[in-house]
N, C-alpha and C. Protein backbone atom coordinates (compact mmCIF):
# COMPACT_ATOMS: atom_id res chain seq x y z
N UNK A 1 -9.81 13.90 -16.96
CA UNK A 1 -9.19 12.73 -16.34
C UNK A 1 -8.64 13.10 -14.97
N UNK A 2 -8.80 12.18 -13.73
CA UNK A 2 -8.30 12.72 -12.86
C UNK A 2 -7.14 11.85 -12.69
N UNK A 3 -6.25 11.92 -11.63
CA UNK A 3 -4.95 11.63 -10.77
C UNK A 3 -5.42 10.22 -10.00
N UNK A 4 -4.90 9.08 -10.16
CA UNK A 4 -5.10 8.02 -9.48
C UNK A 4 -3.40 7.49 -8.86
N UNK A 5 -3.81 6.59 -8.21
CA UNK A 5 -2.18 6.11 -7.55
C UNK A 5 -2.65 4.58 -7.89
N UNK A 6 -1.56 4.14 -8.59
CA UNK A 6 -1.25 2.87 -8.80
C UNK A 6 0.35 1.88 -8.24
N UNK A 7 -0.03 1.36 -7.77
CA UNK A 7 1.37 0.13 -7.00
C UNK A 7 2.63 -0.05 -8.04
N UNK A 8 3.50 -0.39 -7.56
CA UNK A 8 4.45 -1.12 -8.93
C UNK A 8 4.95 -2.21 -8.57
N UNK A 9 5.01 -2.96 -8.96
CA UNK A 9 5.42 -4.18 -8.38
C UNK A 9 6.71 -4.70 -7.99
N UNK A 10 6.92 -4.92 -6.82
CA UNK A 10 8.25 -5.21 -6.61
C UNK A 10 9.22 -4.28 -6.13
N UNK A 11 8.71 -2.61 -6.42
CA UNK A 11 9.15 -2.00 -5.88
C UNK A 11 8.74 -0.92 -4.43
N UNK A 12 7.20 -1.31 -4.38
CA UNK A 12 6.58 -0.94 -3.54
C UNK A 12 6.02 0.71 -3.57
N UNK A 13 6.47 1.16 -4.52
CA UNK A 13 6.52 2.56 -5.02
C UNK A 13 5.03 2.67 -5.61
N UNK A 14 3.98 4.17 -5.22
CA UNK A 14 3.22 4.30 -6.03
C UNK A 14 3.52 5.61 -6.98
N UNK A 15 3.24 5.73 -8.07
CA UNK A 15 3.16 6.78 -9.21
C UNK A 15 1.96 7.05 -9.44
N UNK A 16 1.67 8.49 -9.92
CA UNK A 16 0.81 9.07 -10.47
C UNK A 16 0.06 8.47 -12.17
N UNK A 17 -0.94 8.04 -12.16
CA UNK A 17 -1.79 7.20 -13.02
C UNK A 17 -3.00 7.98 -13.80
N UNK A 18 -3.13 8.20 -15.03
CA UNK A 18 -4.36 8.87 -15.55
C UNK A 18 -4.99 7.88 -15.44
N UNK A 19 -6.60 8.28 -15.15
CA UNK A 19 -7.78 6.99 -15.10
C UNK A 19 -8.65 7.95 -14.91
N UNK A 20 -9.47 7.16 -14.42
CA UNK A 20 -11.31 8.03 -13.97
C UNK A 20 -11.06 7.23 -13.10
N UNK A 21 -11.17 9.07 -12.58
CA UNK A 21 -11.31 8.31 -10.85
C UNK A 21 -12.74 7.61 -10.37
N UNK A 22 -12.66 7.09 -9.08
CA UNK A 22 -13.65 6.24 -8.62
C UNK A 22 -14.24 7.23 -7.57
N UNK A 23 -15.72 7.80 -7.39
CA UNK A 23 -15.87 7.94 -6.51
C UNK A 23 -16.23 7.19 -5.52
N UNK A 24 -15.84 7.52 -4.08
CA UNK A 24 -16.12 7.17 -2.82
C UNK A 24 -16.69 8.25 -1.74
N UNK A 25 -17.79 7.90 -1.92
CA UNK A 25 -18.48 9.34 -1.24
C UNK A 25 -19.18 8.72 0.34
N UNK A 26 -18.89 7.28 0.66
CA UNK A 26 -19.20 7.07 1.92
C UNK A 26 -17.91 6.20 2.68
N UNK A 27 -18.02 6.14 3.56
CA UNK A 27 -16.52 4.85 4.06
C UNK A 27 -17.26 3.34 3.12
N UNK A 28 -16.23 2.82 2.83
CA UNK A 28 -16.45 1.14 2.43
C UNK A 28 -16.98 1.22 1.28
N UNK A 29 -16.91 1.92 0.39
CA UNK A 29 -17.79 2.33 -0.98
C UNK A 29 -19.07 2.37 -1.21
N UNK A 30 -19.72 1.79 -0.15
CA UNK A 30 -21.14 1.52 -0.08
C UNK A 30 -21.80 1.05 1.29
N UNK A 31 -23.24 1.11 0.91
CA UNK A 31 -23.91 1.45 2.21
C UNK A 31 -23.73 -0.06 2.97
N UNK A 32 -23.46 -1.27 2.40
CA UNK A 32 -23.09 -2.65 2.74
C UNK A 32 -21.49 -2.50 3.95
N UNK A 33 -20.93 -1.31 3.20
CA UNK A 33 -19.35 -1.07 3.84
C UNK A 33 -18.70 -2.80 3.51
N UNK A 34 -18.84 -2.93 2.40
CA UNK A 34 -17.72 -4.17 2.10
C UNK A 34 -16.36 -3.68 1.54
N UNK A 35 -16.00 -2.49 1.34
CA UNK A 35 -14.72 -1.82 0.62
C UNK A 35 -14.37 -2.81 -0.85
N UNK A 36 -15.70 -3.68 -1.42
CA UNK A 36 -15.10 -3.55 -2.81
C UNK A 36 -15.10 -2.59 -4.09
N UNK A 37 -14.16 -2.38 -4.54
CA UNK A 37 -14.06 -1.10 -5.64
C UNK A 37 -13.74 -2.08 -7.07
N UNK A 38 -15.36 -1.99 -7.06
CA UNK A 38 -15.84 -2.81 -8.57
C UNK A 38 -15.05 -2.68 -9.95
N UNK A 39 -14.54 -1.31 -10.09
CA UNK A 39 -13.76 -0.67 -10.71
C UNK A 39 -12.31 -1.07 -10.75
N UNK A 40 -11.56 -1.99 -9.59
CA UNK A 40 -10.41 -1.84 -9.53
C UNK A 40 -9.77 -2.75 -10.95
N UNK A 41 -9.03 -2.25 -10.96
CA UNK A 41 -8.25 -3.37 -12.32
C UNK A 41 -6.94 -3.48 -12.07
N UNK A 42 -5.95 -2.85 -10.92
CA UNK A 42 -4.72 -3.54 -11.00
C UNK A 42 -4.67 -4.64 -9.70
N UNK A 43 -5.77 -4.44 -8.60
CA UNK A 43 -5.17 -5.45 -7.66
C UNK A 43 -6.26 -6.45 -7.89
N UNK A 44 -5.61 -7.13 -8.54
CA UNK A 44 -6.94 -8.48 -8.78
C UNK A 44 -6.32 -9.41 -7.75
N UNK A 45 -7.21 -11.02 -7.79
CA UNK A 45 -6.89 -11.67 -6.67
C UNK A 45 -5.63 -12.47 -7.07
N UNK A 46 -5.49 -12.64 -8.60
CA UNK A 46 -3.97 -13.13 -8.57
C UNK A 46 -2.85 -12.54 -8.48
N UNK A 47 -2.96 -10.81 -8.46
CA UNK A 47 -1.60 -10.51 -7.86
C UNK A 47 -1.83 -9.87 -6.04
N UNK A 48 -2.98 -10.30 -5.53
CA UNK A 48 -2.56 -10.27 -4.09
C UNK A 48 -2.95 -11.50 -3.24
N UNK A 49 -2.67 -12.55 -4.15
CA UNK A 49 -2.67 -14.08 -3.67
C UNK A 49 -1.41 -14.22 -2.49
N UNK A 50 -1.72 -14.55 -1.70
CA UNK A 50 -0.30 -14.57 -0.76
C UNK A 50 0.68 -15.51 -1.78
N UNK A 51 0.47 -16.72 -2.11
CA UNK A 51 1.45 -17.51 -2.68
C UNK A 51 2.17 -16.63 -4.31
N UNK A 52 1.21 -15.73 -4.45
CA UNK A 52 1.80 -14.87 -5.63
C UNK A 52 2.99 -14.39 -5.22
N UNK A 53 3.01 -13.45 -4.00
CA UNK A 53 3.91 -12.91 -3.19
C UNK A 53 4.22 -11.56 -3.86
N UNK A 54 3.14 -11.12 -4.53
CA UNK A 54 3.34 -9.40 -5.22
C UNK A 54 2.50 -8.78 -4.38
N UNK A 55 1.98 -8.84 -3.13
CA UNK A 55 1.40 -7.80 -1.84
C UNK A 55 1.47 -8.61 -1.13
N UNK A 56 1.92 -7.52 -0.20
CA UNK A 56 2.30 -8.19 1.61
C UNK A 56 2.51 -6.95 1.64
N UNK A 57 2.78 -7.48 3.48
CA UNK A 57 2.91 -6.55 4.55
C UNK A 57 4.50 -6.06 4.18
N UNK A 58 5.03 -4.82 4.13
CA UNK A 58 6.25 -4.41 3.80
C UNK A 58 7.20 -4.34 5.40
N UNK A 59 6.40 -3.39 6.42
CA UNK A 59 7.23 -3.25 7.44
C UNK A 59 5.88 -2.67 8.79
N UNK A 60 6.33 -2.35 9.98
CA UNK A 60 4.97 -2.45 11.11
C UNK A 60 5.79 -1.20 11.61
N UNK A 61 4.90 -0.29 11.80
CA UNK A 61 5.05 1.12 11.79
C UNK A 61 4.81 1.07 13.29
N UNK A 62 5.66 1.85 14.42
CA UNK A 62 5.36 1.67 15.62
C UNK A 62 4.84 3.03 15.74
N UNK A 63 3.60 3.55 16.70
CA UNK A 63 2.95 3.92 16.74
C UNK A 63 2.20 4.53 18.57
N UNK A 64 1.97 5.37 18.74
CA UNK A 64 1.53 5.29 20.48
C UNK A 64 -0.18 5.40 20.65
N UNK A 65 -0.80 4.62 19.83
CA UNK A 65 -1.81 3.83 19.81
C UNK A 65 -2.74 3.83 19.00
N UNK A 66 -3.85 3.03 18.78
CA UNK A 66 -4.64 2.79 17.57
C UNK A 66 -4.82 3.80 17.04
N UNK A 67 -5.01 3.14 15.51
CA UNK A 67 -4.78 4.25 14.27
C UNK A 67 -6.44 4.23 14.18
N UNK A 68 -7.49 5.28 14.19
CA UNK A 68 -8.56 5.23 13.93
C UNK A 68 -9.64 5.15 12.59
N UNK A 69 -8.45 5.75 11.46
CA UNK A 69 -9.25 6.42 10.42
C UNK A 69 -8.26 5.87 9.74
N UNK A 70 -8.58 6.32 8.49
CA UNK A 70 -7.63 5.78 7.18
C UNK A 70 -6.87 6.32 6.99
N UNK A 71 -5.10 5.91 6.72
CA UNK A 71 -4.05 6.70 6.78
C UNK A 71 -4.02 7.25 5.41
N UNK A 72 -3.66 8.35 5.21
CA UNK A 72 -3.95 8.90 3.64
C UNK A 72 -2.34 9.14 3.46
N UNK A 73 -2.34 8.95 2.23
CA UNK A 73 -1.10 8.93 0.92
C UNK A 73 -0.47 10.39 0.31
N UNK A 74 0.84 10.77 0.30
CA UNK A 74 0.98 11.37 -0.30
C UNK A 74 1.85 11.51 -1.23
N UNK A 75 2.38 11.62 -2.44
CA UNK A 75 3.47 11.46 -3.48
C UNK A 75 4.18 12.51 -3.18
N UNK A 76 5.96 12.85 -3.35
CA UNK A 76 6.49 13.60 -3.68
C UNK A 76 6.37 14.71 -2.92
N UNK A 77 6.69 14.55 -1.45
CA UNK A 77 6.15 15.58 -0.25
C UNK A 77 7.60 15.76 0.03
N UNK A 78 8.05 17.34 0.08
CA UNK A 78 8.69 18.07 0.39
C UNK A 78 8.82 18.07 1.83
N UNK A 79 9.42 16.86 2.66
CA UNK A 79 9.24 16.68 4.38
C UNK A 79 10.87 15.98 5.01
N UNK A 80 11.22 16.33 6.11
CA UNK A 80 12.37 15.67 6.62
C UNK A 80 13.68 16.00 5.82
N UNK A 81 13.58 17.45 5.04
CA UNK A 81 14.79 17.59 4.12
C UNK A 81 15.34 17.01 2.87
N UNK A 82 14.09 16.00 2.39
CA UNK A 82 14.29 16.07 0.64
C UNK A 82 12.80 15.69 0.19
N UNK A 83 13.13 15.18 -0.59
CA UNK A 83 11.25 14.51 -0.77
C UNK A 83 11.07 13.15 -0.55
N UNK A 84 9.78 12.93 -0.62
CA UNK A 84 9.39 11.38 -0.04
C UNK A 84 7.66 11.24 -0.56
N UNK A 85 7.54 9.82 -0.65
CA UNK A 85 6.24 8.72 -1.22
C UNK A 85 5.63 9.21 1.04
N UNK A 86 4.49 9.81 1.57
CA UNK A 86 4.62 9.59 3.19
C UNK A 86 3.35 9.26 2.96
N UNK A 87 3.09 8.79 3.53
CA UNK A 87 1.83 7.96 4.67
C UNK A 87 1.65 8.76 5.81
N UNK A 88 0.71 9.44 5.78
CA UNK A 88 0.17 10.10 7.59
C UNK A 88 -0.33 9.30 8.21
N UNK A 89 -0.73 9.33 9.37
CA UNK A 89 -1.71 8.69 10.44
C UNK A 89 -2.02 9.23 11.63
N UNK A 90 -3.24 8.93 12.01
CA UNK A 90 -3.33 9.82 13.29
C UNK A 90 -3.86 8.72 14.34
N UNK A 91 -3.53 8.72 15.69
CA UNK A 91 -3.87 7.91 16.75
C UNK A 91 -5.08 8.47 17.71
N UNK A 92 -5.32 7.47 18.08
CA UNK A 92 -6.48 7.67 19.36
C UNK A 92 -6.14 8.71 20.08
N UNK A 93 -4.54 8.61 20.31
CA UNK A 93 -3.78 9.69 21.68
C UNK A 93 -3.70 10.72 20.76
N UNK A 94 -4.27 11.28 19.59
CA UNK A 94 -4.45 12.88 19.31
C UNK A 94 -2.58 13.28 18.33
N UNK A 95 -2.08 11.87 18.44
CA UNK A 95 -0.73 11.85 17.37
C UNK A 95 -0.49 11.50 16.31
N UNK A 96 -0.69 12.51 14.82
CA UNK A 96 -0.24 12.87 13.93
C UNK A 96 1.13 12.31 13.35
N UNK A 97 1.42 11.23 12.29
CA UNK A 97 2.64 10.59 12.13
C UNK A 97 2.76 10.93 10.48
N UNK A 98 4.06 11.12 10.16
CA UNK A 98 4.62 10.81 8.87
C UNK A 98 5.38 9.55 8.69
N UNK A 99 5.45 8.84 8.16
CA UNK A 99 5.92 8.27 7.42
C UNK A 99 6.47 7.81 5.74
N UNK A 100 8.02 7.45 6.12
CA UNK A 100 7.89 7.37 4.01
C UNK A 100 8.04 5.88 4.52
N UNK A 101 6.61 6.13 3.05
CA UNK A 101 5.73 5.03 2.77
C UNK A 101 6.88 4.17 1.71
N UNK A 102 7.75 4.22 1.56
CA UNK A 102 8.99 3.15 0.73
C UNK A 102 9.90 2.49 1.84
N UNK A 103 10.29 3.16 2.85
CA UNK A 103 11.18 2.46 3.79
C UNK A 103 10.75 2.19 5.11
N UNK A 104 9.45 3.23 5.36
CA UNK A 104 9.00 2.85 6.54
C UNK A 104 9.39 3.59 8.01
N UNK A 105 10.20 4.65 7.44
CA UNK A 105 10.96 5.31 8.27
C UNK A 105 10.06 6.70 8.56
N UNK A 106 10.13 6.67 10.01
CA UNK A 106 9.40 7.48 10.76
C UNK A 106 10.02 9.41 10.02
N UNK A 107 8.88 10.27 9.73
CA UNK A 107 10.06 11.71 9.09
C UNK A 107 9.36 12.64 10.33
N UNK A 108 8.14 12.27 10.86
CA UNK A 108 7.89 13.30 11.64
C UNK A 108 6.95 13.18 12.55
N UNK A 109 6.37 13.37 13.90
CA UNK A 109 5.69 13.15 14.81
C UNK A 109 4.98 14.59 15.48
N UNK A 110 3.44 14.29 15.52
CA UNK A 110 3.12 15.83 16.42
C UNK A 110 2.00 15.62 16.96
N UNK A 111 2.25 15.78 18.47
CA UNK A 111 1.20 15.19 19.21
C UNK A 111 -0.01 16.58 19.29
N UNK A 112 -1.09 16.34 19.31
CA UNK A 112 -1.82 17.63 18.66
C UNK A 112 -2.78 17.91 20.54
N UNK A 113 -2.12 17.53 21.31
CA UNK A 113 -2.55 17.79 22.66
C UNK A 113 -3.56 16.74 23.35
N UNK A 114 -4.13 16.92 24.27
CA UNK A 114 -5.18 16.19 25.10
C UNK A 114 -6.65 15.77 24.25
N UNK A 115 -6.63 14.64 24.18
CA UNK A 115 -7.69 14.31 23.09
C UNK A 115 -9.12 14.75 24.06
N UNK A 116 -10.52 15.06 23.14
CA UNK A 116 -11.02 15.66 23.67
C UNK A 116 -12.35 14.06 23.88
N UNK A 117 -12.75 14.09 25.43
CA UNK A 117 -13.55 12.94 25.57
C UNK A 117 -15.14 13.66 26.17
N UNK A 118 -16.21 12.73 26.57
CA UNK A 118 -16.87 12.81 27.39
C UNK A 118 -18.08 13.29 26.20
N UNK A 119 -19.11 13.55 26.79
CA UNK A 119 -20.66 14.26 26.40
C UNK A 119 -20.42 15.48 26.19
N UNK A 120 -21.22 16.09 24.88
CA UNK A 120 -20.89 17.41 24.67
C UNK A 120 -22.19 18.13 24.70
């Protein structure tokens, strides 16, 4: 059985979940890139109906410019002097962000230098 992350409701918190995991071995689950995960069983469309009001937007992470790739998750990260649920992200401008993913609060920033452009 592997390690899945599941939502909780209301509290915005994810926990560690036994399941079978899903693989995703291309972006968007498939060669269509529609990102449906046929498999999913907790976010159905009646609990992320807007009028449901059990998913939304929590808080808008400021940022020094587009986020390119998918921000990845981490549980129970030893960062900013205790632990924390963080959210990474990385920007166009080559900057590396933490965030805890419960309050939204920035834990750490690192700009990883001059992004690299042009023909190689």
């Amino acid at each position: 059985m592997g390690r899945c992350l599941r939502g909780c409701r209301g509290r915005g918190v994810m926990e560690p979940l036994s399941c079978q995991p899903v693989d995703v071995d291309e972006r968007g689950y498939n060669k269509s890139r529609t990102g449906v995960n046929p498999s999913e069983t907790t976010l159905t469309p009646a609990v992320v109906n807007s009028g449901a009001n059990k998913f939304h937007k929590r808080f808008v992470l400021a940022v020094d410019g587009k986020i390119e790739g998918s921000p990845l998750y981490t549980a129970n990260m030893p960062i900013a002097g205790g632990m924390h649920n963080v959210i990474y992200a990385g920007t166009m401008h080559n900057t590396v962000y933490a965030f805890d993913a419960d309050t939204g609060a920035m834990l750490s920033a690192r700009w990883l230098g001059a992004p690299v452009t042009g023909v190689i």
